[in-house]
PDB file of N, CA and C in Angstrom:
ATOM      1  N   UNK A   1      -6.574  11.693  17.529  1.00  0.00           N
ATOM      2  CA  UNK A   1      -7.618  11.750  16.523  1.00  0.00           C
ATOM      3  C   UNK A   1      -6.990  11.681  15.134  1.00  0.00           C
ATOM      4  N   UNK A   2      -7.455  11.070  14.498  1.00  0.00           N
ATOM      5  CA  UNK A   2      -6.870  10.737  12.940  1.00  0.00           C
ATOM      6  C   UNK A   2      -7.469  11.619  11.841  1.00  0.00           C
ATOM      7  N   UNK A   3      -6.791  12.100  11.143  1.00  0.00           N
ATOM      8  CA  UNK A   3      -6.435  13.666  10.265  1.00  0.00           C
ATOM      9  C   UNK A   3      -7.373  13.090   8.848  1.00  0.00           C
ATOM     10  N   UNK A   4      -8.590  13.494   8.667  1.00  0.00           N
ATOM     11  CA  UNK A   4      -9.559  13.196   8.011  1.00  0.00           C
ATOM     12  C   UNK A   4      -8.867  13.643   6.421  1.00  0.00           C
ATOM     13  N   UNK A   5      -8.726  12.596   5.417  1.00  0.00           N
ATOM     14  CA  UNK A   5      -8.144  13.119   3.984  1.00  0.00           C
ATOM     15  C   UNK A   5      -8.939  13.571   3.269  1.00  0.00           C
ATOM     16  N   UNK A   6      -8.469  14.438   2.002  1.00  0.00           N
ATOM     17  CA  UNK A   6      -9.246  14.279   1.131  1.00  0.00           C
ATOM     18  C   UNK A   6      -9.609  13.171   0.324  1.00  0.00           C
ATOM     19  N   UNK A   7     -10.468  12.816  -0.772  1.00  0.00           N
ATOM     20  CA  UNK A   7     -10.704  11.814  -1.292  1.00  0.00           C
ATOM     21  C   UNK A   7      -9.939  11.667  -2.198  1.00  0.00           C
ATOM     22  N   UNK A   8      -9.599  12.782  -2.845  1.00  0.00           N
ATOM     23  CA  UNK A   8      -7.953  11.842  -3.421  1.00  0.00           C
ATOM     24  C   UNK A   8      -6.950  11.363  -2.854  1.00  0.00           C
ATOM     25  N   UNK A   9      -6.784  12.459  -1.713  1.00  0.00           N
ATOM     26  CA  UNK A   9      -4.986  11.860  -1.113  1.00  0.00           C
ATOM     27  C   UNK A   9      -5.705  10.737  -0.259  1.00  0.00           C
ATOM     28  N   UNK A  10      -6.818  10.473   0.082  1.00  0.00           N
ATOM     29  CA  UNK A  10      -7.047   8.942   0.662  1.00  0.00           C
ATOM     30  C   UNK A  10      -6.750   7.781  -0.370  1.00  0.00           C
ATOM     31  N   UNK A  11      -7.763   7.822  -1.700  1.00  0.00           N
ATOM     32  CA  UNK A  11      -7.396   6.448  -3.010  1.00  0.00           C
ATOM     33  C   UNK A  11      -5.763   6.756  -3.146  1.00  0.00           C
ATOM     34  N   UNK A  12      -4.981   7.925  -2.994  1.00  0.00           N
ATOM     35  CA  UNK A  12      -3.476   7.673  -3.425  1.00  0.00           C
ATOM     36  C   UNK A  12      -3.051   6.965  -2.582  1.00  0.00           C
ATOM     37  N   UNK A  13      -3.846   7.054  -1.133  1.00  0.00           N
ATOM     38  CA  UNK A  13      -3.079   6.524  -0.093  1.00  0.00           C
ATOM     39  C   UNK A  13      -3.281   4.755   0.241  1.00  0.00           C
ATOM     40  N   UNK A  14      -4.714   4.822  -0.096  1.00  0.00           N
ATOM     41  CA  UNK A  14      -4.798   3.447  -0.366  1.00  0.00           C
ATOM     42  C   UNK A  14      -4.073   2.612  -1.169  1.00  0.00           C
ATOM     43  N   UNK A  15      -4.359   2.974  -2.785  1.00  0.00           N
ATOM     44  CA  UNK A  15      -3.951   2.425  -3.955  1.00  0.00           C
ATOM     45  C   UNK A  15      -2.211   2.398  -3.083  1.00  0.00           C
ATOM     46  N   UNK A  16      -1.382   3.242  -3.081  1.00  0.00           N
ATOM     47  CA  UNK A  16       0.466   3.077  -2.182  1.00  0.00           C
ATOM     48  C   UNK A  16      -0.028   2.213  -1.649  1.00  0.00           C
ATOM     49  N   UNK A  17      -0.736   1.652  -0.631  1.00  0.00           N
ATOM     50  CA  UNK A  17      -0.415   0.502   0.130  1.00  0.00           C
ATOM     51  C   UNK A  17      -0.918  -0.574  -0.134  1.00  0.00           C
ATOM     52  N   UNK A  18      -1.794  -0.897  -1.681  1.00  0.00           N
ATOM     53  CA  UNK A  18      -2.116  -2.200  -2.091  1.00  0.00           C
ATOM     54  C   UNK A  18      -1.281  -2.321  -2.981  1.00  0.00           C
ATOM     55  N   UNK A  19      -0.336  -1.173  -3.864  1.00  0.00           N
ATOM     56  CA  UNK A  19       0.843  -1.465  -4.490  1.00  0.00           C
ATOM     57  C   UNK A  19       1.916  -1.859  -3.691  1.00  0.00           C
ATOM     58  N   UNK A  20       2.344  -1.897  -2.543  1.00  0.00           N
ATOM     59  CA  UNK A  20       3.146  -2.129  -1.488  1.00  0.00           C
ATOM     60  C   UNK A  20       2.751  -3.609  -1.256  1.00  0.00           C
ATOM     61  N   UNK A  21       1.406  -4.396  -0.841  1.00  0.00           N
ATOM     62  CA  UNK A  21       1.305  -5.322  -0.457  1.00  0.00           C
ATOM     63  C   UNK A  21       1.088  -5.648  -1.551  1.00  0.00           C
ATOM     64  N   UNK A  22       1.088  -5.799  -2.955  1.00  0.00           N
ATOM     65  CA  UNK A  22       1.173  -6.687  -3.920  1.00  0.00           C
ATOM     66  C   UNK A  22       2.809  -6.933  -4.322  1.00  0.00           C
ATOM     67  N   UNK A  23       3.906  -6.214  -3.841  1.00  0.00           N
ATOM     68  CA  UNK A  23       5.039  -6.459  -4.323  1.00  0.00           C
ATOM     69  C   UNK A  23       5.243  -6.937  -3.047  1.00  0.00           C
ATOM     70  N   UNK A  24       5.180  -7.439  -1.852  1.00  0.00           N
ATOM     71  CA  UNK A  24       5.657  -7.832  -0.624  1.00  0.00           C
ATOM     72  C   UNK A  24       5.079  -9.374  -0.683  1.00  0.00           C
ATOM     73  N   UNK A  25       3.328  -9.558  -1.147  1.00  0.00           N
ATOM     74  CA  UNK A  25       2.699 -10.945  -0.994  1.00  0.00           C
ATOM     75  C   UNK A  25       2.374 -11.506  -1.962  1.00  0.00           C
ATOM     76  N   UNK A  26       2.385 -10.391  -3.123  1.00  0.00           N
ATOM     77  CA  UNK A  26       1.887 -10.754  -4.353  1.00  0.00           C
ATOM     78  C   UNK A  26       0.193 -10.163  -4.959  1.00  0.00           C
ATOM     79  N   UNK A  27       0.667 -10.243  -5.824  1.00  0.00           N
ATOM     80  CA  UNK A  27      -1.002  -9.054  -6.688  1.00  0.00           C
ATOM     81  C   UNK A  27      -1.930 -10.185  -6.605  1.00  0.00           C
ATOM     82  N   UNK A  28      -2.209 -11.319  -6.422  1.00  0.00           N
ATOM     83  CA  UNK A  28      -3.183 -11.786  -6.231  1.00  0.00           C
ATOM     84  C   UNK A  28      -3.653 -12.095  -5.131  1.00  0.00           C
ATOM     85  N   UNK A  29      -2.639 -11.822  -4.063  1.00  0.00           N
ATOM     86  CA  UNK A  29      -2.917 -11.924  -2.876  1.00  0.00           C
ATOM     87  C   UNK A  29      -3.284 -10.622  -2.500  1.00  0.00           C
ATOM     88  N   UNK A  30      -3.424  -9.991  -2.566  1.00  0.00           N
ATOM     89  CA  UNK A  30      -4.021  -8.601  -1.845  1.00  0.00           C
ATOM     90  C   UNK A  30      -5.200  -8.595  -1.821  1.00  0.00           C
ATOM     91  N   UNK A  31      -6.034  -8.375  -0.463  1.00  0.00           N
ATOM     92  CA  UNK A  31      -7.250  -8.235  -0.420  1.00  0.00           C
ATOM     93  C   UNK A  31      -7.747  -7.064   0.474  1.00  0.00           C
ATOM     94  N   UNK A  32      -8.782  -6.557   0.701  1.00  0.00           N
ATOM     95  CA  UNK A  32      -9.371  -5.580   1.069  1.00  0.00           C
ATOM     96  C   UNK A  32      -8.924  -5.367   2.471  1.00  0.00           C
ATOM     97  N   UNK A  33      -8.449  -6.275   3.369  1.00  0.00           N
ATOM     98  CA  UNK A  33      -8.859  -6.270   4.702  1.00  0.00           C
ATOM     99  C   UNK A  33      -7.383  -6.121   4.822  1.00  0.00           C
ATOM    100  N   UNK A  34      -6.663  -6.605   3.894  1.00  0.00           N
ATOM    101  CA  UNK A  34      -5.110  -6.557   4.008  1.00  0.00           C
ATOM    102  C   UNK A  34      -4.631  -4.906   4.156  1.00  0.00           C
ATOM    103  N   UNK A  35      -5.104  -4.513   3.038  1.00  0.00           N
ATOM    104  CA  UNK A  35      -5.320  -3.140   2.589  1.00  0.00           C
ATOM    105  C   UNK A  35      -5.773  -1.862   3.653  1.00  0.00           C
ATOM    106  N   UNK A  36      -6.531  -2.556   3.899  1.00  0.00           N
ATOM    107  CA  UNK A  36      -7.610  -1.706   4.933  1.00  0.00           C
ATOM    108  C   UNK A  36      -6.263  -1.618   6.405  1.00  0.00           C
ATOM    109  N   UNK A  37      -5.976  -2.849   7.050  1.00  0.00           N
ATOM    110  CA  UNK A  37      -5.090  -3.153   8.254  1.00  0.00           C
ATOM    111  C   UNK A  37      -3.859  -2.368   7.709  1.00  0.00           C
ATOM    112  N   UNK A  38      -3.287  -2.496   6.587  1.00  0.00           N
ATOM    113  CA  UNK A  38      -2.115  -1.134   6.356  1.00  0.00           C
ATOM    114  C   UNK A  38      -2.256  -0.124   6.437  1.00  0.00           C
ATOM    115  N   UNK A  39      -3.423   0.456   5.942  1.00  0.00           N
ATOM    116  CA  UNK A  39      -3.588   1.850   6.115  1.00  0.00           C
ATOM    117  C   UNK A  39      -3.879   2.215   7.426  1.00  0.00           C
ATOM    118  N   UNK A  40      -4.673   1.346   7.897  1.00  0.00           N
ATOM    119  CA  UNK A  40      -5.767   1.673   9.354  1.00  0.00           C
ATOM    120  C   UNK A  40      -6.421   2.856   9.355  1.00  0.00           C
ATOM    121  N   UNK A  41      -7.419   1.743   8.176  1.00  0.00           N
ATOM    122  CA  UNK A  41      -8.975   2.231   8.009  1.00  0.00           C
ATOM    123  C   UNK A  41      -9.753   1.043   7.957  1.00  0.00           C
ATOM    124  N   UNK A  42     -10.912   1.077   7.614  1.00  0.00           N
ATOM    125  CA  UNK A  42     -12.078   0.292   7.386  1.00  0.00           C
ATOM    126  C   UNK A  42     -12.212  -0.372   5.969  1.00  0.00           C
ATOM    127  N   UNK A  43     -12.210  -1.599   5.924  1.00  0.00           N
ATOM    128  CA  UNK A  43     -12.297  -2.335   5.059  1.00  0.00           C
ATOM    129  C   UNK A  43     -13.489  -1.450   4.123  1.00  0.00           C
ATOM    130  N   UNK A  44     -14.398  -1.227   4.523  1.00  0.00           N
ATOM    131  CA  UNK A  44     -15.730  -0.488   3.732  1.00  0.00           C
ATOM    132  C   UNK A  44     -15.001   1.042   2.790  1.00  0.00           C
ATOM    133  N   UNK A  45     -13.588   1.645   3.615  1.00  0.00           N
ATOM    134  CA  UNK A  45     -13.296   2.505   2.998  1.00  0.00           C
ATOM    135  C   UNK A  45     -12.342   2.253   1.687  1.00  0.00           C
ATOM    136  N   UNK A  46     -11.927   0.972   1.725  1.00  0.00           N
ATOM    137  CA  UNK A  46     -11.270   0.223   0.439  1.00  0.00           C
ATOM    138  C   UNK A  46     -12.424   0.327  -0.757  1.00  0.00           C
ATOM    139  N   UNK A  47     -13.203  -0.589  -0.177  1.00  0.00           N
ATOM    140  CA  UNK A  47     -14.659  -1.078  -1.143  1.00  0.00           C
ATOM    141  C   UNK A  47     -15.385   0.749  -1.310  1.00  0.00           C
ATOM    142  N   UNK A  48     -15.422   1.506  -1.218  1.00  0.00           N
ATOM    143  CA  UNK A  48     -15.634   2.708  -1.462  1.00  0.00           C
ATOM    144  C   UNK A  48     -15.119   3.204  -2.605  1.00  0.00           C
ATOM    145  N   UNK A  49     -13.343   3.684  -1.925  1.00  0.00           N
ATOM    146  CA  UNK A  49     -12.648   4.208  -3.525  1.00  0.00           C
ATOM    147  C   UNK A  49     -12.576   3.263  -4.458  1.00  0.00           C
ATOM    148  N   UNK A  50     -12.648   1.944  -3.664  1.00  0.00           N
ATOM    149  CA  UNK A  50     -12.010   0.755  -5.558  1.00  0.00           C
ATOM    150  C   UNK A  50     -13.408  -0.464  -5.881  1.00  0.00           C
ATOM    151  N   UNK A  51     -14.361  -0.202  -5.123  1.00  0.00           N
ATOM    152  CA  UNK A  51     -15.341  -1.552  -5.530  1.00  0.00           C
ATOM    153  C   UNK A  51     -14.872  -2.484  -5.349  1.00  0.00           C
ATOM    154  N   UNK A  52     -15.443  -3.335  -6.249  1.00  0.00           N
ATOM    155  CA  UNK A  52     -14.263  -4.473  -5.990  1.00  0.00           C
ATOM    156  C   UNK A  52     -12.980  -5.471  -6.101  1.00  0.00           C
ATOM    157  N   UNK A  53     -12.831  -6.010  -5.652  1.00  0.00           N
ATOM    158  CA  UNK A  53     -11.416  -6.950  -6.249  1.00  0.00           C
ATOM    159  C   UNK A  53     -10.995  -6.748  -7.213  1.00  0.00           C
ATOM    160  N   UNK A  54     -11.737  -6.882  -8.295  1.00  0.00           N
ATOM    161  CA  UNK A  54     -10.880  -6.786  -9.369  1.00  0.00           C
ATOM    162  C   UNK A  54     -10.930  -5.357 -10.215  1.00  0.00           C
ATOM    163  N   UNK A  55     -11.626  -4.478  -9.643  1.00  0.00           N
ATOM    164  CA  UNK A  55     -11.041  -3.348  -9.918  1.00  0.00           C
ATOM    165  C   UNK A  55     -10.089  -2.496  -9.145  1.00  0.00           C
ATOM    166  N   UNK A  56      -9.947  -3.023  -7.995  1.00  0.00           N
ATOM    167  CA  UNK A  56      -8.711  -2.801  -7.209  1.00  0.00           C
ATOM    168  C   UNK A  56      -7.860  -3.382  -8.236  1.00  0.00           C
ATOM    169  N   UNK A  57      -7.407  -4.803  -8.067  1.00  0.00           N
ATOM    170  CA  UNK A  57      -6.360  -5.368  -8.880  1.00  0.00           C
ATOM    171  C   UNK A  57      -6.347  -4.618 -10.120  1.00  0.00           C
ATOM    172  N   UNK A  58      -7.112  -4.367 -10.873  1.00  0.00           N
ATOM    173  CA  UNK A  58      -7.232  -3.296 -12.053  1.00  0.00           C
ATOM    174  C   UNK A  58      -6.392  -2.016 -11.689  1.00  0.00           C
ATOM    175  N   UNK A  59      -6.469  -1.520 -10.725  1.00  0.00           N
ATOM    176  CA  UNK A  59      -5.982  -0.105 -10.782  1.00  0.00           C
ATOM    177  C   UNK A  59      -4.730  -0.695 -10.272  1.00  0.00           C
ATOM    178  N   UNK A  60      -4.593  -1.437  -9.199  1.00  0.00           N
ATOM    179  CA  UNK A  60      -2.459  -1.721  -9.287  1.00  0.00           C
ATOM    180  C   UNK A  60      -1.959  -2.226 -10.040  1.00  0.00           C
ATOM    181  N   UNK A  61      -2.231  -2.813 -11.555  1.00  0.00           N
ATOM    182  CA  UNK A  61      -2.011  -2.793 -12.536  1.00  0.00           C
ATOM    183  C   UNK A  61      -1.543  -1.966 -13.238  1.00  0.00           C
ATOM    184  N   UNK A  62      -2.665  -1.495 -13.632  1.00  0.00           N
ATOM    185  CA  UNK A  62      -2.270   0.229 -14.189  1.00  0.00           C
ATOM    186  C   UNK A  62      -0.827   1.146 -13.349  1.00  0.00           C
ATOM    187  N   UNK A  63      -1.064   1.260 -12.329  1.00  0.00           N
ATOM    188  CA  UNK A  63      -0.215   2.251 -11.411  1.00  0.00           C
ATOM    189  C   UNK A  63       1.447   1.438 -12.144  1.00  0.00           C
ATOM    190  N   UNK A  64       1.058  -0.336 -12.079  1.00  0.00           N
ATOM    191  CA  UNK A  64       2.617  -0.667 -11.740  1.00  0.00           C
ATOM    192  C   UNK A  64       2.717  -0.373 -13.197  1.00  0.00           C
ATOM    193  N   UNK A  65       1.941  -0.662 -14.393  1.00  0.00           N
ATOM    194  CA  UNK A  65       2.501   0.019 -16.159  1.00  0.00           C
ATOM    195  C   UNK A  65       2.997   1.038 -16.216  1.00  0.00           C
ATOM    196  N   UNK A  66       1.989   2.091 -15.429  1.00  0.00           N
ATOM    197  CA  UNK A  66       2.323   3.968 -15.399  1.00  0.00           C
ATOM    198  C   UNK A  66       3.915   3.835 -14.680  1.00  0.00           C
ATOM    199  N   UNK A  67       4.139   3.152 -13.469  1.00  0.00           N
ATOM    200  CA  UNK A  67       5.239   3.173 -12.621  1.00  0.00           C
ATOM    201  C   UNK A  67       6.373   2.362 -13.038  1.00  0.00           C
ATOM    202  N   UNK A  68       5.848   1.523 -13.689  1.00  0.00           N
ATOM    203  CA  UNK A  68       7.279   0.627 -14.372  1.00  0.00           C
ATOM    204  C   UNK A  68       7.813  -0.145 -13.123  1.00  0.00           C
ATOM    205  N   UNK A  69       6.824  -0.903 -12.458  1.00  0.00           N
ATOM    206  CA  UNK A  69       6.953  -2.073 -11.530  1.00  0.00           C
ATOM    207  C   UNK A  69       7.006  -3.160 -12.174  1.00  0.00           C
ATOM    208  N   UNK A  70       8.309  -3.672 -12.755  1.00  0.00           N
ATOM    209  CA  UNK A  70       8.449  -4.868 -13.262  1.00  0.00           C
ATOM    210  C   UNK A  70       8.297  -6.179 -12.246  1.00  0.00           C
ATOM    211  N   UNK A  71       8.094  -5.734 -11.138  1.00  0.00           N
ATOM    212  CA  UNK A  71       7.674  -7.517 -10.228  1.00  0.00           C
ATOM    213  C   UNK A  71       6.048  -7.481 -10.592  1.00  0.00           C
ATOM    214  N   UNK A  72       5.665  -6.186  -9.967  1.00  0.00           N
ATOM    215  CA  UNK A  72       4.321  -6.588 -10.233  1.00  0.00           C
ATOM    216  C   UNK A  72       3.582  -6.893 -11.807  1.00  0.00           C
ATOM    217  N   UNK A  73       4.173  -6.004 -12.355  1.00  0.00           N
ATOM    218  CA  UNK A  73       4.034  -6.308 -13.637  1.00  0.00           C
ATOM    219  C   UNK A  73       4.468  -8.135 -14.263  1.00  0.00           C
ATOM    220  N   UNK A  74       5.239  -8.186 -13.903  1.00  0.00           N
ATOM    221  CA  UNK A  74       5.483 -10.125 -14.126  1.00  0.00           C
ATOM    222  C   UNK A  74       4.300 -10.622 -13.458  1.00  0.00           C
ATOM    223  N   UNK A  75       3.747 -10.466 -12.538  1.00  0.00           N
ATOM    224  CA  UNK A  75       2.903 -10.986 -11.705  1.00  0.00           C
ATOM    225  C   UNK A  75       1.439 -11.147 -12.438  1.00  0.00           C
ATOM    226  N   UNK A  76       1.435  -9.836 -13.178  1.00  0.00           N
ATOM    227  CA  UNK A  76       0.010 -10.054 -14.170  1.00  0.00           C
ATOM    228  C   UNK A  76       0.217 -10.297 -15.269  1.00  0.00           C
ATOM    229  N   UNK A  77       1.550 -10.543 -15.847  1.00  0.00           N
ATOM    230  CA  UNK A  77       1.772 -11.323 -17.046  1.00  0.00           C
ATOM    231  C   UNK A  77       1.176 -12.917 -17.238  1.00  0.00           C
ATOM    232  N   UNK A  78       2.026 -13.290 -16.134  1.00  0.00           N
ATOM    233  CA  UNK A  78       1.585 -14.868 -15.511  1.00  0.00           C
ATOM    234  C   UNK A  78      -0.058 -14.903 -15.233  1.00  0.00           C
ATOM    235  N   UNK A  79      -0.644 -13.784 -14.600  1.00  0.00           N
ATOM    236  CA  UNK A  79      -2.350 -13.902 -14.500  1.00  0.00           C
ATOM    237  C   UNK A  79      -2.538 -13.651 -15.517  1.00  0.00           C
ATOM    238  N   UNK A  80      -2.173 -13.275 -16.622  1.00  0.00           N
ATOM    239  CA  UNK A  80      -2.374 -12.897 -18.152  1.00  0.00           C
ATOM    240  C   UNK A  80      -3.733 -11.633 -18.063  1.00  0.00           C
ATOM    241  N   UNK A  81      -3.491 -10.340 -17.157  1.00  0.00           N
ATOM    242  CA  UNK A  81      -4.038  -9.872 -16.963  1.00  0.00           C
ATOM    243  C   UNK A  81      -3.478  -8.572 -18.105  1.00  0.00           C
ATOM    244  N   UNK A  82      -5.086  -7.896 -18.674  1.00  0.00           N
ATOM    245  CA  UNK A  82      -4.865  -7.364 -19.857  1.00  0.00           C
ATOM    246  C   UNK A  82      -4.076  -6.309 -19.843  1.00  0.00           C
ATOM    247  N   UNK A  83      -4.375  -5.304 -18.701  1.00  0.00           N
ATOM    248  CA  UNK A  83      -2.990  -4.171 -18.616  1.00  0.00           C
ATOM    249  C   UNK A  83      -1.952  -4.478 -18.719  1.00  0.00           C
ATOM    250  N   UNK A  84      -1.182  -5.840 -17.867  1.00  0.00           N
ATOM    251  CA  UNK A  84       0.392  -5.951 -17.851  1.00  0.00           C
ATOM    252  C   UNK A  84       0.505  -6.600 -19.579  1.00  0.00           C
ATOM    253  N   UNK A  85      -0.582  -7.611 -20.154  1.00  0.00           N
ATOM    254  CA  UNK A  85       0.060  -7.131 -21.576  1.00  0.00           C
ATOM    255  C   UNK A  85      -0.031  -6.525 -22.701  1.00  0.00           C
ATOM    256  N   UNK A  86      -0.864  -5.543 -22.151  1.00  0.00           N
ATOM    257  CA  UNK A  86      -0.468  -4.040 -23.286  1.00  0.00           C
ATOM    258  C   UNK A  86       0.747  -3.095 -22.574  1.00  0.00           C
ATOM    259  N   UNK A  87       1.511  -3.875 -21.728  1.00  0.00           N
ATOM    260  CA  UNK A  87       2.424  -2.712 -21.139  1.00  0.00           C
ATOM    261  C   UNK A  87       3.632  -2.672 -22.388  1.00  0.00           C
ATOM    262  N   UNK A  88       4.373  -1.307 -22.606  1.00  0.00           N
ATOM    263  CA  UNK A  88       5.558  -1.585 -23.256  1.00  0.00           C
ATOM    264  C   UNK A  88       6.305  -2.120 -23.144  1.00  0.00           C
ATOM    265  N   UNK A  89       6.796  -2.754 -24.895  1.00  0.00           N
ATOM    266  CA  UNK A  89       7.477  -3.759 -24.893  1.00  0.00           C
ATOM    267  C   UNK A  89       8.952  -4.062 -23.839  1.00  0.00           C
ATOM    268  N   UNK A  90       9.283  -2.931 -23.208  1.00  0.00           N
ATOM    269  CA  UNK A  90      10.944  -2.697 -22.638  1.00  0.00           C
ATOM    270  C   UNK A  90      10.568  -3.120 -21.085  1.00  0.00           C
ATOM    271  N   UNK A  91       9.308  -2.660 -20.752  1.00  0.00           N
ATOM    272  CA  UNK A  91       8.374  -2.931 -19.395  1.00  0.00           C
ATOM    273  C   UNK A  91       8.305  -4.857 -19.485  1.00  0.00           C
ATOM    274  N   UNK A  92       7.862  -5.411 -20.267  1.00  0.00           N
ATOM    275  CA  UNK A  92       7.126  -6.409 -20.512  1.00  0.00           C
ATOM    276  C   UNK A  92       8.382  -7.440 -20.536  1.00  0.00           C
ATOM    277  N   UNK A  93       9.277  -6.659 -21.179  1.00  0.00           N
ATOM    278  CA  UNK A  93      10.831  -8.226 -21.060  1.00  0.00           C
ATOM    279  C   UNK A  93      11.709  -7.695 -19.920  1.00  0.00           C
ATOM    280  N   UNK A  94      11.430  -6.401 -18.754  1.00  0.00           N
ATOM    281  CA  UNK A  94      12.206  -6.782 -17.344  1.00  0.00           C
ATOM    282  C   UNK A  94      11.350  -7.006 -16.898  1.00  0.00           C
ATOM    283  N   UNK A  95      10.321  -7.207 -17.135  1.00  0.00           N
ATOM    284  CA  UNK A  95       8.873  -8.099 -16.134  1.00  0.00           C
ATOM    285  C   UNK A  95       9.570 -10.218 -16.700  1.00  0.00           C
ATOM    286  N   UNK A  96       9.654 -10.077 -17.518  1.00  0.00           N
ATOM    287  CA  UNK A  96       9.856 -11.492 -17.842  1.00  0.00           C
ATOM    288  C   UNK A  96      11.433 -11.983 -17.624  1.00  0.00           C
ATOM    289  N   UNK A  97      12.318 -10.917 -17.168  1.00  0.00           N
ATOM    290  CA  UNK A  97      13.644 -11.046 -17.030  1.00  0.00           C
ATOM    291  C   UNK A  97      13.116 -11.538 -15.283  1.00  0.00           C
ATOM    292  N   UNK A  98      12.750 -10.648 -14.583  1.00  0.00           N
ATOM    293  CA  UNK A  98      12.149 -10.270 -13.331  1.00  0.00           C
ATOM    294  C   UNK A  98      11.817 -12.474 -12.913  1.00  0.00           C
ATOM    295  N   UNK A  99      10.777 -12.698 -13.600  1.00  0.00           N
ATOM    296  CA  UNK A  99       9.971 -13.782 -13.573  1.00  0.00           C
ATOM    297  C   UNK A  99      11.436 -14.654 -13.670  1.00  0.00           C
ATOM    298  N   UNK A 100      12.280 -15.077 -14.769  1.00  0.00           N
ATOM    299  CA  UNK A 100      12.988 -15.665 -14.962  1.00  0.00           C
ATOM    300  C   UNK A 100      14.457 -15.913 -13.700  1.00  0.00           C
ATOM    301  N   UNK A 101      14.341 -15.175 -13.007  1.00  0.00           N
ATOM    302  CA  UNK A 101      15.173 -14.636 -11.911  1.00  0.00           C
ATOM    303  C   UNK A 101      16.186 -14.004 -12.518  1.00  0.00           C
ATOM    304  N   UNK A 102      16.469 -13.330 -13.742  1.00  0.00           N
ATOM    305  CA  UNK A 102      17.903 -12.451 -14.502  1.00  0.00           C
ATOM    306  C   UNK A 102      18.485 -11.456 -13.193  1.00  0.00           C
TER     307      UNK A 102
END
């Protein structure tokens, strides 16, 4: 029987494994069902804590600025997505070192 979370340590647990499959396939590739099959839960329990797509992609954004994930962070530079460029400036050139292959 599978150990029922709370609703936070479930979105932490989610959000870890769509930050995981956006640095493995890429942040635009991550989708709900991807998400859902890592955790092993229900796609409906993705679309619950994050709505949709792009507020998922919204919040692993954020996580990789807060976390200083320079792949993923390159990744929404190139989508010219607005979190990765308000990230700091020191974040923003090993995201573009990252991209460049340095």
């Amino acid at each position: 029987m599978k150990k029922r979370l709370e609703p936070k340590e479930r979105k932490a647990q989610i959000l870890a494994a769509a930050v995981t499959l956006a640095k493995r396939d890429g942040y635009k590739c991550v989708t709900r069902d991807a998400v859902a099959d890592h955790v092993g839960i229900s796609m409906g329990l993705v679309s619950r804590y994050f709505g949709t797509m792009p507020q998922l992609r919204r919040d692993i954004m954020r996580f990789a600025v807060r976390e200083e994930i320079p792949e993923i962070v390159a990744q929404g530079l190139v989508a010219r997505d607005p979190h990765a460029q308000k990230a700091p400036d020191d974040l923003r050139a090993r995201a573009v070192k990252y991209i460049a292959g340095l």
